[in-house]
N, C-alpha and C. Protein backbone atom coordinates (compact mmCIF):
# COMPACT_ATOMS: atom_id res chain seq x y z
N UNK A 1 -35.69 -42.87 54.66
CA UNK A 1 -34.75 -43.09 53.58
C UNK A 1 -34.47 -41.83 52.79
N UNK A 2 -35.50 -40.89 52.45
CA UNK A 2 -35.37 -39.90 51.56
C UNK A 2 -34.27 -39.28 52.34
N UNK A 3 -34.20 -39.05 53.63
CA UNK A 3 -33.49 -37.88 54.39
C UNK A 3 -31.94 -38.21 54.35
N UNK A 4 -31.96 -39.85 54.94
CA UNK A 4 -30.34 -40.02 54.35
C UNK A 4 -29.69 -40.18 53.06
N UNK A 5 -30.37 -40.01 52.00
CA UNK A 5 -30.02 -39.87 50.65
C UNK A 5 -29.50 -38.10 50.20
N UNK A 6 -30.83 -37.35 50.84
CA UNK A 6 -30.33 -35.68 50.88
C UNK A 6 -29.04 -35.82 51.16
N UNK A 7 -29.12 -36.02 52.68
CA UNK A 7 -27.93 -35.89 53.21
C UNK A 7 -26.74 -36.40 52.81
N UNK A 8 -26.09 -37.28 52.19
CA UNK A 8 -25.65 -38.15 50.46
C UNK A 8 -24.83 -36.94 50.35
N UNK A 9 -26.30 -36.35 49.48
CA UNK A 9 -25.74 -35.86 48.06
C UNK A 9 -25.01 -34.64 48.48
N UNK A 10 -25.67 -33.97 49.74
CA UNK A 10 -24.93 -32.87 50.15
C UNK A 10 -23.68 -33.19 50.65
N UNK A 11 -23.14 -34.12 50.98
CA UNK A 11 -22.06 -34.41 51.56
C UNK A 11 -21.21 -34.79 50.06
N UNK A 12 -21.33 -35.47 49.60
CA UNK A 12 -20.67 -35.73 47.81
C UNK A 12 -20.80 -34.06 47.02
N UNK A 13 -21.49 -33.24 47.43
CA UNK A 13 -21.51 -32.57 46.59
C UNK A 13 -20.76 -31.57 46.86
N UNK A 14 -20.44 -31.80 48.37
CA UNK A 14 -19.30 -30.58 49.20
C UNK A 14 -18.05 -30.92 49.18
N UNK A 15 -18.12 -32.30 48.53
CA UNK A 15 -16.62 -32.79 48.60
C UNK A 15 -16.21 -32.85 47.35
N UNK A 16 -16.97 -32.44 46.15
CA UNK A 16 -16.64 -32.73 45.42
C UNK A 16 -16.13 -31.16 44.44
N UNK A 17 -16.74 -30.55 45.58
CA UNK A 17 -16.38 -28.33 45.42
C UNK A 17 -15.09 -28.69 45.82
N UNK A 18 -15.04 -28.99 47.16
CA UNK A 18 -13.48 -29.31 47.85
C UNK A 18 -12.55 -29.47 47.23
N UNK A 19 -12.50 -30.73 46.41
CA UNK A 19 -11.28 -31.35 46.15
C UNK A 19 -11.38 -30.34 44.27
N UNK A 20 -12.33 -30.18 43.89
CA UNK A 20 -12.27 -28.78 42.61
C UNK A 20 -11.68 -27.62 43.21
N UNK A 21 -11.54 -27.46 43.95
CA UNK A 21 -11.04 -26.22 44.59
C UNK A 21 -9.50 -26.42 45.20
N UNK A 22 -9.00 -27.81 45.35
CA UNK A 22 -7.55 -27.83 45.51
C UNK A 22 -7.11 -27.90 44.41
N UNK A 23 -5.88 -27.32 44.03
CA UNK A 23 -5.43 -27.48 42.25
C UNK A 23 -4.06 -28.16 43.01
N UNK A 24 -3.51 -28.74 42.09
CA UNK A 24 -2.07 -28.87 41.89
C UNK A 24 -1.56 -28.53 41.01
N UNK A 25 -1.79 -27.20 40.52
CA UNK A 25 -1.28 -26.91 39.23
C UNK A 25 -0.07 -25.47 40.08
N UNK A 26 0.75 -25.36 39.29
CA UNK A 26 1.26 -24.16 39.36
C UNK A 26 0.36 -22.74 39.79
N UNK A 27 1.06 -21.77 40.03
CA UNK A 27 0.20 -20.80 40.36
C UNK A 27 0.91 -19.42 40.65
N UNK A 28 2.45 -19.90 41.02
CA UNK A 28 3.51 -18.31 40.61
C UNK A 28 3.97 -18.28 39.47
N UNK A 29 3.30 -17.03 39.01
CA UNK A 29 4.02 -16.05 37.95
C UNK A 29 5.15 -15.69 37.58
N UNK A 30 5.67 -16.00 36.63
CA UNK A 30 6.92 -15.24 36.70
C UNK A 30 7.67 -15.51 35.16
N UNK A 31 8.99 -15.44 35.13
CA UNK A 31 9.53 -15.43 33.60
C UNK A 31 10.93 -16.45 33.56
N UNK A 32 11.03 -17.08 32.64
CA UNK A 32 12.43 -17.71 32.69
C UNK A 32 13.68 -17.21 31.66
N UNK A 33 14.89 -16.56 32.28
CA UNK A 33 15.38 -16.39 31.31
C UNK A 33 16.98 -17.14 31.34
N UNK A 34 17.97 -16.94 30.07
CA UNK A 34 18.64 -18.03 30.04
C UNK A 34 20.56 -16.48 30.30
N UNK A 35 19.92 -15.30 29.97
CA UNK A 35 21.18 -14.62 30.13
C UNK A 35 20.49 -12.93 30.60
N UNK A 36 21.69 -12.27 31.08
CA UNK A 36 21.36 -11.10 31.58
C UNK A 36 20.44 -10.68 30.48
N UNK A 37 21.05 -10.44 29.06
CA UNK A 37 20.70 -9.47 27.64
C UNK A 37 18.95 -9.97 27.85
N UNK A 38 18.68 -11.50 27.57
CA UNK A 38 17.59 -12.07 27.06
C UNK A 38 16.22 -10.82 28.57
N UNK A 39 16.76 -10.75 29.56
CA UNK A 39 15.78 -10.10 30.59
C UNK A 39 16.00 -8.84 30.28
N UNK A 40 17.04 -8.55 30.24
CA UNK A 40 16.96 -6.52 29.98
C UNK A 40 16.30 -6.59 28.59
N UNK A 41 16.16 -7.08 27.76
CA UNK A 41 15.14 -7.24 26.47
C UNK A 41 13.92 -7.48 26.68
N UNK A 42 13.34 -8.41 27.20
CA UNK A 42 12.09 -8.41 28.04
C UNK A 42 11.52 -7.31 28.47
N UNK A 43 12.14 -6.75 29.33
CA UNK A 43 11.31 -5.47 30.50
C UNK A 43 10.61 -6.09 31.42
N UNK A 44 10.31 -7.28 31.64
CA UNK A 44 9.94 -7.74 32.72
C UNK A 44 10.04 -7.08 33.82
N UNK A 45 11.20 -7.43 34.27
CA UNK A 45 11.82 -6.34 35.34
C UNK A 45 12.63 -5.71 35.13
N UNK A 46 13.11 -4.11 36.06
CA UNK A 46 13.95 -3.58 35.58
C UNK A 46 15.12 -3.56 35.46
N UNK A 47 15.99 -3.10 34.57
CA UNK A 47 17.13 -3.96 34.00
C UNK A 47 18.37 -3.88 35.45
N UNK A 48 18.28 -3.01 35.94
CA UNK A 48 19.23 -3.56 37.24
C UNK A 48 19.23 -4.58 37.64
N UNK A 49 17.65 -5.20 37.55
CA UNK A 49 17.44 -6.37 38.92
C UNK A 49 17.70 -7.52 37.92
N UNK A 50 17.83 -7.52 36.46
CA UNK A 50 18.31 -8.56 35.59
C UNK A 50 19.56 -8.69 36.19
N UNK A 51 20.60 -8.00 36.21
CA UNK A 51 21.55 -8.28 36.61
C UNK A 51 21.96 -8.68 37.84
N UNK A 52 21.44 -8.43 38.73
CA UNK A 52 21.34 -9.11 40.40
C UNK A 52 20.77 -10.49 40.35
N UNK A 53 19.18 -10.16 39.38
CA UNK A 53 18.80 -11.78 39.58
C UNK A 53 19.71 -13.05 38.68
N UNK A 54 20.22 -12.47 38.22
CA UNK A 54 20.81 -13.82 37.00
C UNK A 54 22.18 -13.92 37.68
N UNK A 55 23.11 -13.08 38.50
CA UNK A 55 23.66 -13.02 39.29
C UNK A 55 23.53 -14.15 40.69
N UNK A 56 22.57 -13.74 41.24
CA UNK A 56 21.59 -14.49 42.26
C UNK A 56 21.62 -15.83 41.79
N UNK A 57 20.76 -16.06 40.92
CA UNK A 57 20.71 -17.28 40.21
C UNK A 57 21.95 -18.30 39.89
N UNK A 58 22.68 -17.86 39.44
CA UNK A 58 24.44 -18.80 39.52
C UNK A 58 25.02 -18.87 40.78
N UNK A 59 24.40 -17.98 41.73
CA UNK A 59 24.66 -18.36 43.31
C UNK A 59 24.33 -19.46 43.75
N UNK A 60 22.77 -19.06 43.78
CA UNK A 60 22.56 -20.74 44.41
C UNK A 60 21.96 -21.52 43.56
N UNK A 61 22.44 -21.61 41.96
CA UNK A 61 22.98 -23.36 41.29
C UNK A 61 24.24 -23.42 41.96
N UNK A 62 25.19 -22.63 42.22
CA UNK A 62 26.68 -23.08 42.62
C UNK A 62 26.60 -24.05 44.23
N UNK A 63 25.41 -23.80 44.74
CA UNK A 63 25.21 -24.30 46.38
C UNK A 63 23.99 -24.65 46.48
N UNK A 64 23.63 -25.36 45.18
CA UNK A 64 21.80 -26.21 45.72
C UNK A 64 21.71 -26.81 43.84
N UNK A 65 22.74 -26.92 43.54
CA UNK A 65 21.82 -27.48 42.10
C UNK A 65 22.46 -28.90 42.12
N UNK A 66 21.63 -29.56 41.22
CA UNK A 66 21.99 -30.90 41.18
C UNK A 66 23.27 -31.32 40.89
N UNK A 67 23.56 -32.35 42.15
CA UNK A 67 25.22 -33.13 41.38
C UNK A 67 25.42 -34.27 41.45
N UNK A 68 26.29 -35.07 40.23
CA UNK A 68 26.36 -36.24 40.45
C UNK A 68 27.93 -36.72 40.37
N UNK A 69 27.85 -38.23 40.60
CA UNK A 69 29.21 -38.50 40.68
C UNK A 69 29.72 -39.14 39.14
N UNK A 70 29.34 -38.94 38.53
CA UNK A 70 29.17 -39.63 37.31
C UNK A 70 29.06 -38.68 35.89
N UNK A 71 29.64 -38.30 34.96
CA UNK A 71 29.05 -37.38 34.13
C UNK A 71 28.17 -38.28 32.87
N UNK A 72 28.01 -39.59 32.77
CA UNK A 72 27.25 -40.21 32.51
C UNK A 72 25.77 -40.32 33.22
N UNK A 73 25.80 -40.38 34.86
CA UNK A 73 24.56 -39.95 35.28
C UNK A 73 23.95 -38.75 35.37
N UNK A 74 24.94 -37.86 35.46
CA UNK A 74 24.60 -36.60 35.02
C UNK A 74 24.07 -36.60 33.50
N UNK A 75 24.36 -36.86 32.29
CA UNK A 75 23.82 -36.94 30.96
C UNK A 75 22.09 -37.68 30.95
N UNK A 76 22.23 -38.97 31.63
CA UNK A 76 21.15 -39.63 31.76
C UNK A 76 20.01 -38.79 32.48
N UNK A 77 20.21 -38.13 33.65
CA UNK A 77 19.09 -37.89 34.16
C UNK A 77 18.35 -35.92 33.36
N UNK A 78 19.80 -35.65 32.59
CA UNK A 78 19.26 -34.03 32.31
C UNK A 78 19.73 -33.96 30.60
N UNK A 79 20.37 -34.73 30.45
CA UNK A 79 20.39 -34.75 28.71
C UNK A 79 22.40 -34.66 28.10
N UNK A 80 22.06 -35.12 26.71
CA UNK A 80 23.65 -35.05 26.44
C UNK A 80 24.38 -33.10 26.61
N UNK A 81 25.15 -33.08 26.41
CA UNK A 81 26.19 -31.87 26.69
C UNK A 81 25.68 -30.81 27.34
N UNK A 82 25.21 -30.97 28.60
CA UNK A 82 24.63 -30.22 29.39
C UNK A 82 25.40 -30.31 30.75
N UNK A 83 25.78 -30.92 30.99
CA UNK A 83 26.51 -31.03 31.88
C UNK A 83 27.89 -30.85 32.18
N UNK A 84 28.84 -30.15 32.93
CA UNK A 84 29.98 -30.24 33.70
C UNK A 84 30.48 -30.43 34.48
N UNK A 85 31.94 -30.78 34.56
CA UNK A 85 33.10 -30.97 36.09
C UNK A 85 33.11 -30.08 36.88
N UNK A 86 32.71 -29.94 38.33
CA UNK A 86 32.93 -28.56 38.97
C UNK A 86 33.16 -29.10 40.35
N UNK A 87 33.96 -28.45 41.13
CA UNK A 87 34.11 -28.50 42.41
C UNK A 87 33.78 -27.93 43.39
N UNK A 88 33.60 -28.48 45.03
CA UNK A 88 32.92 -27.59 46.09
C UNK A 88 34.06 -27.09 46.63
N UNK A 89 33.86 -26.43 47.69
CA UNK A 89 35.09 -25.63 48.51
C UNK A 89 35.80 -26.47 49.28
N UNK A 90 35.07 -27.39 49.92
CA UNK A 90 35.79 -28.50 50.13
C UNK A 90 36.91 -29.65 49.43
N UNK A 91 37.04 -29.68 48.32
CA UNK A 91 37.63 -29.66 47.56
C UNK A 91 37.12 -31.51 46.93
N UNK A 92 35.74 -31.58 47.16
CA UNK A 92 35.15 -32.45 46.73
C UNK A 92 34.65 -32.44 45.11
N UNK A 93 34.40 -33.21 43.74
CA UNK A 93 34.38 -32.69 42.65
C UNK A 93 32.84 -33.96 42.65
N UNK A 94 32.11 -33.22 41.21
CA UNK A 94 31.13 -33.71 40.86
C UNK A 94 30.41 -33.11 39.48
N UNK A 95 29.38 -33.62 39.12
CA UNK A 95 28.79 -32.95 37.67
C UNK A 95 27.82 -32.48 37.57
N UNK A 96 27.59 -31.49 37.26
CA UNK A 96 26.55 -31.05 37.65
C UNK A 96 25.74 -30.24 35.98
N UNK A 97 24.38 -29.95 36.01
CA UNK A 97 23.52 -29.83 34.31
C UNK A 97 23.83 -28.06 34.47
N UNK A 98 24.01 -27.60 33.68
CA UNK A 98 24.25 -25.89 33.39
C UNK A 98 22.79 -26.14 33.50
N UNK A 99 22.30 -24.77 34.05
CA UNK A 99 20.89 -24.80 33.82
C UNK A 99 20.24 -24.14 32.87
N UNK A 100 18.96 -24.31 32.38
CA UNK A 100 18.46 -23.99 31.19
C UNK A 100 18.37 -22.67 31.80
N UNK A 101 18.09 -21.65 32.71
CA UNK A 101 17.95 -20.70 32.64
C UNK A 101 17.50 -20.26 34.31
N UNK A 102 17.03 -19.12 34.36
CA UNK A 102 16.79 -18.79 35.64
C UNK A 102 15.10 -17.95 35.95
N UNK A 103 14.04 -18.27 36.80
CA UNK A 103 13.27 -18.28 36.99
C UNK A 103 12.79 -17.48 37.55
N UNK A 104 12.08 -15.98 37.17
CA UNK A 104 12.37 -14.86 37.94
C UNK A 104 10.66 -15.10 38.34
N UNK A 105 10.46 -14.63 39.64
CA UNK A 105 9.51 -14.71 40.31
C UNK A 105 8.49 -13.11 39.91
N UNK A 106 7.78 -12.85 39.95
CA UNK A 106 6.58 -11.68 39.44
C UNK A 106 6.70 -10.71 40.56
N UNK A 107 7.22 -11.02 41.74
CA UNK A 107 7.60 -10.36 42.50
C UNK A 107 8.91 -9.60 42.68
N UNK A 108 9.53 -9.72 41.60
CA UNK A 108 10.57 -8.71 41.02
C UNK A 108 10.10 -7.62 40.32
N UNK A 109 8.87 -7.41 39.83
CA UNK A 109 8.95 -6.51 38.84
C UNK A 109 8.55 -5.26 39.24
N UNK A 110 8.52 -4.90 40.79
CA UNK A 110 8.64 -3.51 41.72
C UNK A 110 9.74 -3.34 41.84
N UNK A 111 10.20 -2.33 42.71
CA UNK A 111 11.35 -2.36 43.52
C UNK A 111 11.98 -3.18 44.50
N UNK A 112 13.22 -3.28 44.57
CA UNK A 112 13.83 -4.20 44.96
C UNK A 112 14.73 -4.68 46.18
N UNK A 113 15.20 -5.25 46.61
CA UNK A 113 16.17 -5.29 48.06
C UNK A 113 16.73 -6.97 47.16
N UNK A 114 18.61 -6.95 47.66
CA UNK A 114 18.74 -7.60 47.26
C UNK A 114 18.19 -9.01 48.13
N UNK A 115 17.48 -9.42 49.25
CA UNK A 115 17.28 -10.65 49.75
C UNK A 115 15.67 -10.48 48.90
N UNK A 116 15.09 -9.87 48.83
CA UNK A 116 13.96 -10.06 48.09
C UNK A 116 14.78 -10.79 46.38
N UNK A 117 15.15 -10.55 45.98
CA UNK A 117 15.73 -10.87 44.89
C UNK A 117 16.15 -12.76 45.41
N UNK A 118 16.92 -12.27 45.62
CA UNK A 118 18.02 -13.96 46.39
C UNK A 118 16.66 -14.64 46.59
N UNK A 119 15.50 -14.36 47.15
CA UNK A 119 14.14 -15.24 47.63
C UNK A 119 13.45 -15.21 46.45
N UNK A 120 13.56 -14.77 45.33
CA UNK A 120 12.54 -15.03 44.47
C UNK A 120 13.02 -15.22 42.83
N UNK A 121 14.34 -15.75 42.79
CA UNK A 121 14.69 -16.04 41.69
C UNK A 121 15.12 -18.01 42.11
N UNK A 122 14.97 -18.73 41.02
CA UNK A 122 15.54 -20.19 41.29
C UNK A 122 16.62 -20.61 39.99
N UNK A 123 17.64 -21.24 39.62
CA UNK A 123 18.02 -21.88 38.62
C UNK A 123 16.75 -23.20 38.21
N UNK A 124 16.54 -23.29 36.75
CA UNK A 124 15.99 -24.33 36.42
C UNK A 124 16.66 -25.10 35.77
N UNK A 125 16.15 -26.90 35.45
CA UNK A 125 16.97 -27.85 35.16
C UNK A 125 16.39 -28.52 34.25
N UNK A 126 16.78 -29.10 33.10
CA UNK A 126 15.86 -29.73 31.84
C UNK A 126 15.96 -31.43 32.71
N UNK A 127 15.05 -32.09 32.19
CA UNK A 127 14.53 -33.03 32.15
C UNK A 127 14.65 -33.64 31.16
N UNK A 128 16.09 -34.99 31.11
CA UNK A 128 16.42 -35.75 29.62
C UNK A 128 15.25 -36.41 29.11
N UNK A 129 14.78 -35.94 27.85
CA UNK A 129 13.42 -36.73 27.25
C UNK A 129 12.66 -36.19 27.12
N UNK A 130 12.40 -34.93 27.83
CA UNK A 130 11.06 -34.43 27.86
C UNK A 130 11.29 -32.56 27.86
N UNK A 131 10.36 -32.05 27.83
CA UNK A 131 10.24 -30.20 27.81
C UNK A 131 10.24 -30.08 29.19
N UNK A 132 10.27 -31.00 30.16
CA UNK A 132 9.93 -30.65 31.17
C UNK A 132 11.19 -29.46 32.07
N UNK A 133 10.83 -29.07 32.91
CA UNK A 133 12.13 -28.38 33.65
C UNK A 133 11.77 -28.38 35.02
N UNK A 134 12.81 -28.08 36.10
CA UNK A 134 12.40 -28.43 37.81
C UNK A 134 13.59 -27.58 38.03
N UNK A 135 13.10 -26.91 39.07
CA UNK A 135 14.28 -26.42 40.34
C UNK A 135 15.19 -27.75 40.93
N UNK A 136 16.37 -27.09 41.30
CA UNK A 136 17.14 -28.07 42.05
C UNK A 136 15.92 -29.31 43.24
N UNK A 137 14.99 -28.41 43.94
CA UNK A 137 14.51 -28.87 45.18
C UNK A 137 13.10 -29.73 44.51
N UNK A 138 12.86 -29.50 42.94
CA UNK A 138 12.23 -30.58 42.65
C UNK A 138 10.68 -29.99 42.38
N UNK A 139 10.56 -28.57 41.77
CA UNK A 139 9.54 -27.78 42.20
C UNK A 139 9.51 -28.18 40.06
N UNK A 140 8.04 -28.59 39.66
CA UNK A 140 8.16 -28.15 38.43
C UNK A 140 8.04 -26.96 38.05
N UNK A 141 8.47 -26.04 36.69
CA UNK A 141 8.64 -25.27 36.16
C UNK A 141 8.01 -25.13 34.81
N UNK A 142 6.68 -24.41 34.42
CA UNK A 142 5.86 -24.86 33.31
C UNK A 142 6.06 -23.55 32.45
N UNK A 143 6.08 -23.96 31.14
CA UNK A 143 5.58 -22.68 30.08
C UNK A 143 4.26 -22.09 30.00
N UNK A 144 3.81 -21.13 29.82
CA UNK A 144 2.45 -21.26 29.53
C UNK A 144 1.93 -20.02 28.69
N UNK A 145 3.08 -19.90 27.29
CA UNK A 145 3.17 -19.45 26.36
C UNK A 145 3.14 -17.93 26.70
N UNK A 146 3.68 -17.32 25.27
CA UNK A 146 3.50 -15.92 25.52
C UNK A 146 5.12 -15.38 26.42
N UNK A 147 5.72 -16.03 26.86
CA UNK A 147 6.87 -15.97 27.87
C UNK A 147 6.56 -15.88 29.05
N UNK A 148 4.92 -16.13 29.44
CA UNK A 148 4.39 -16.63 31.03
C UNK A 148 5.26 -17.83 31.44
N UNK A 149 5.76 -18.25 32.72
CA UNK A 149 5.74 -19.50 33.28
C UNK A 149 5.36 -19.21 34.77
N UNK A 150 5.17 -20.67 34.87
CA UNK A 150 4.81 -20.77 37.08
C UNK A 150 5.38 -21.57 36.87
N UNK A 151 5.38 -21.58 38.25
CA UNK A 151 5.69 -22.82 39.05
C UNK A 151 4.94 -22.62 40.89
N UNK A 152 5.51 -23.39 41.53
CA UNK A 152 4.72 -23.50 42.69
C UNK A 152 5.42 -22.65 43.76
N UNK A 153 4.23 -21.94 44.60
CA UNK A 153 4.69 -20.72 45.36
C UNK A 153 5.77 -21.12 46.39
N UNK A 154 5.81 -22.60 46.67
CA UNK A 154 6.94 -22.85 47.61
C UNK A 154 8.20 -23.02 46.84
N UNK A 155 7.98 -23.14 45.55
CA UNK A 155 9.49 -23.31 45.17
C UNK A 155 10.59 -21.77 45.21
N UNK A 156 10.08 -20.69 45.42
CA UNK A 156 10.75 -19.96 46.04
C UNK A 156 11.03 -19.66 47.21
N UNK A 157 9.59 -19.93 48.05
CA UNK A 157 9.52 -19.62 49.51
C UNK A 157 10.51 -20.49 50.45
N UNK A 158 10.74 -21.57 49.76
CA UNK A 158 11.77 -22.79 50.69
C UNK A 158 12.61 -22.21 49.95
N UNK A 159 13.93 -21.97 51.14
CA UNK A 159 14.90 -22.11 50.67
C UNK A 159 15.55 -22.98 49.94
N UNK A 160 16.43 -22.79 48.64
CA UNK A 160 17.58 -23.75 48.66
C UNK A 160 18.22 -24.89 49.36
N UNK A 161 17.98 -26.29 49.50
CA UNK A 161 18.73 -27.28 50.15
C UNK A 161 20.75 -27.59 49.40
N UNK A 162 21.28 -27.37 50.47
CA UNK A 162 22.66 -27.35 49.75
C UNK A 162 22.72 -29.01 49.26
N UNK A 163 23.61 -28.97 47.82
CA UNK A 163 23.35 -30.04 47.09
C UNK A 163 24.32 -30.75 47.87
N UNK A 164 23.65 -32.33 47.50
CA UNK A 164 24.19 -33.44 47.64
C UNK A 164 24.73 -34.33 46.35
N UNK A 165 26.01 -34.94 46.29
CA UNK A 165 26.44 -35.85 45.38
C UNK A 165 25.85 -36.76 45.29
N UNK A 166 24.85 -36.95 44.59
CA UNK A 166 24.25 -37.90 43.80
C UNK A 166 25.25 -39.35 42.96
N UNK A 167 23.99 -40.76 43.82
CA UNK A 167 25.12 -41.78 43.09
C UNK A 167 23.65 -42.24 42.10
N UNK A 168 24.37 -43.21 41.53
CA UNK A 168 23.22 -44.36 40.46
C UNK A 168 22.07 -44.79 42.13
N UNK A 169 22.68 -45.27 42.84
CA UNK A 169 21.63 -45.92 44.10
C UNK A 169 20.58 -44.62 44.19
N UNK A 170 20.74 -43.83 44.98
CA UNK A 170 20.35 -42.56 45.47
C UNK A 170 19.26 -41.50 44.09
N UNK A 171 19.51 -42.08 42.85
CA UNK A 171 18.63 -41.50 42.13
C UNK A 171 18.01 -42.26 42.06
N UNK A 172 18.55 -43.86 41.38
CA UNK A 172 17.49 -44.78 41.24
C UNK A 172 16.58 -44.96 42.60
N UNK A 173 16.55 -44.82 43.63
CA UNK A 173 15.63 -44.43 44.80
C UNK A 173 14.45 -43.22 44.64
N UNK A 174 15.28 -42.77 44.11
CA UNK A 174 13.93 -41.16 43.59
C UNK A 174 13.41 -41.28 42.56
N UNK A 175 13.76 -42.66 41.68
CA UNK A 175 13.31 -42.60 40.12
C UNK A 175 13.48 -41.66 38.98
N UNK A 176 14.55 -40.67 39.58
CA UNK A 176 15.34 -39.97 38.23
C UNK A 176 14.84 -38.32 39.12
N UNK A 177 15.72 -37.79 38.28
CA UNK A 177 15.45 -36.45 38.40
C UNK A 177 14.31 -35.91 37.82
N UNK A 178 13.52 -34.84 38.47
CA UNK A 178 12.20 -34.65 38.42
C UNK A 178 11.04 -35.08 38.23
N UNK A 179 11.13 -36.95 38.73
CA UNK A 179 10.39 -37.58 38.59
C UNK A 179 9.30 -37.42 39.70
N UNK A 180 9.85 -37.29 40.88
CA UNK A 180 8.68 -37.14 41.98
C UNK A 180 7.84 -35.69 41.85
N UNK A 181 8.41 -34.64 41.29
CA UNK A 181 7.53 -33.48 40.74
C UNK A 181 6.62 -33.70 40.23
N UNK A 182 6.60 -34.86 38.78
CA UNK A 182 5.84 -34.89 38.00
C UNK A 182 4.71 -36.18 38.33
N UNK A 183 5.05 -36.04 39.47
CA UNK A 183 4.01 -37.47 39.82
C UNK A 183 3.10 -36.89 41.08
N UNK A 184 3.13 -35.40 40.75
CA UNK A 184 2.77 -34.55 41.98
C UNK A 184 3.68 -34.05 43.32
N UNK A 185 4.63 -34.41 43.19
CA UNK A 185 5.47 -33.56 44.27
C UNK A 185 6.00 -32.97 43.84
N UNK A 186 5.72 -31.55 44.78
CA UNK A 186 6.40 -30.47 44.76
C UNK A 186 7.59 -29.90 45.16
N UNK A 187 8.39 -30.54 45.76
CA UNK A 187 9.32 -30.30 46.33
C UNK A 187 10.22 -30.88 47.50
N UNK A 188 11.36 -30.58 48.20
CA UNK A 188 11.63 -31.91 49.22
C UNK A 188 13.15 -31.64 48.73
């Protein structure tokens, strides 16, 4: 009896390092800002790459940020006057949340190439009700004072998914915008 009890605790006690040792917390570095000026003020990075990344950044919100068919569901899921009418090239129209700002990855603050840039900046999106914020692809986006934020290393590493028009069915299926983030998913 004593021996399968050892053996127990060592097994509970390795699993219990294990699962302390997976985080789901954020873990990339980086800065959020809302205009070119606000980053060349910073120094974060250097002020060229403010302008490429915030550049970058209205790229792909224009081809991966959230849209809906509704500017009422658009209000509901990201907040009142945040949202606008905009159209795709196709000449399809929808609404989509201006984003609170743009998410520069810590890996900007060397030198630069512009696809390194394009890979490590995201648009972020408020969350009606809450401080919360998420990438288009559903990655949360945390403060963590001081003008630190993370978020999760795949939310840069995955590309951009080109957006889809969002109906009332199709959110109420996901339970709102940035709801599956905050319930632990990262992305998708």
């Amino acid at each position: 009896m004593k021996r399968s009890k050892s053996i127990k605790l060592v097994v509970m006690a390795t699993t219990t390092v294990t699962i302390a040792g997976c985080s789901d917390e954020p873990t990339l570095d980086g800065r959020v800002y809302k205009t070119e000026a606000e980053c060349v003020a910073d120094s974060y990075v250097p002020d060229e790459v403010c302008v490429e990344a915030i550049t970058a950044g209205k790229t792909i919100h224009k081809a991966s940020g959230p849209r809906y068919d509704t500017v009422n569901l658009c209000n509901e899921q990201h907040g009142n006057n945040v949202c606008a009418y905009d159209s795709a090239t196709d000449g399809s129209s929808y609404y989509t949340p201006f984003p609170a700002g743009y998410f520069l990855a810590g890996a900007l603050t060397g030198a630069v190439t512009n696809q390194l840039i394009q890979s490590n900046v995201r648009p972020v999106y408020p969350e009606r009700g809450s401080k919360r914020y998420y990438t288009s692809g559903g990655y949360y986006v945390g403060s963590y004072g001081g003008g630190s934020w993370r978020t999760y290393d795949d939310a840069v590493k995955t590309p951009p998914k080109p957006a889809k028009v969002q109906t009332r069915t199709s959110v109420a299926s996901r339970g709102g915008f940035g709801s599956r983030s905050s319930s632990g998913y990262r992305g998708g």
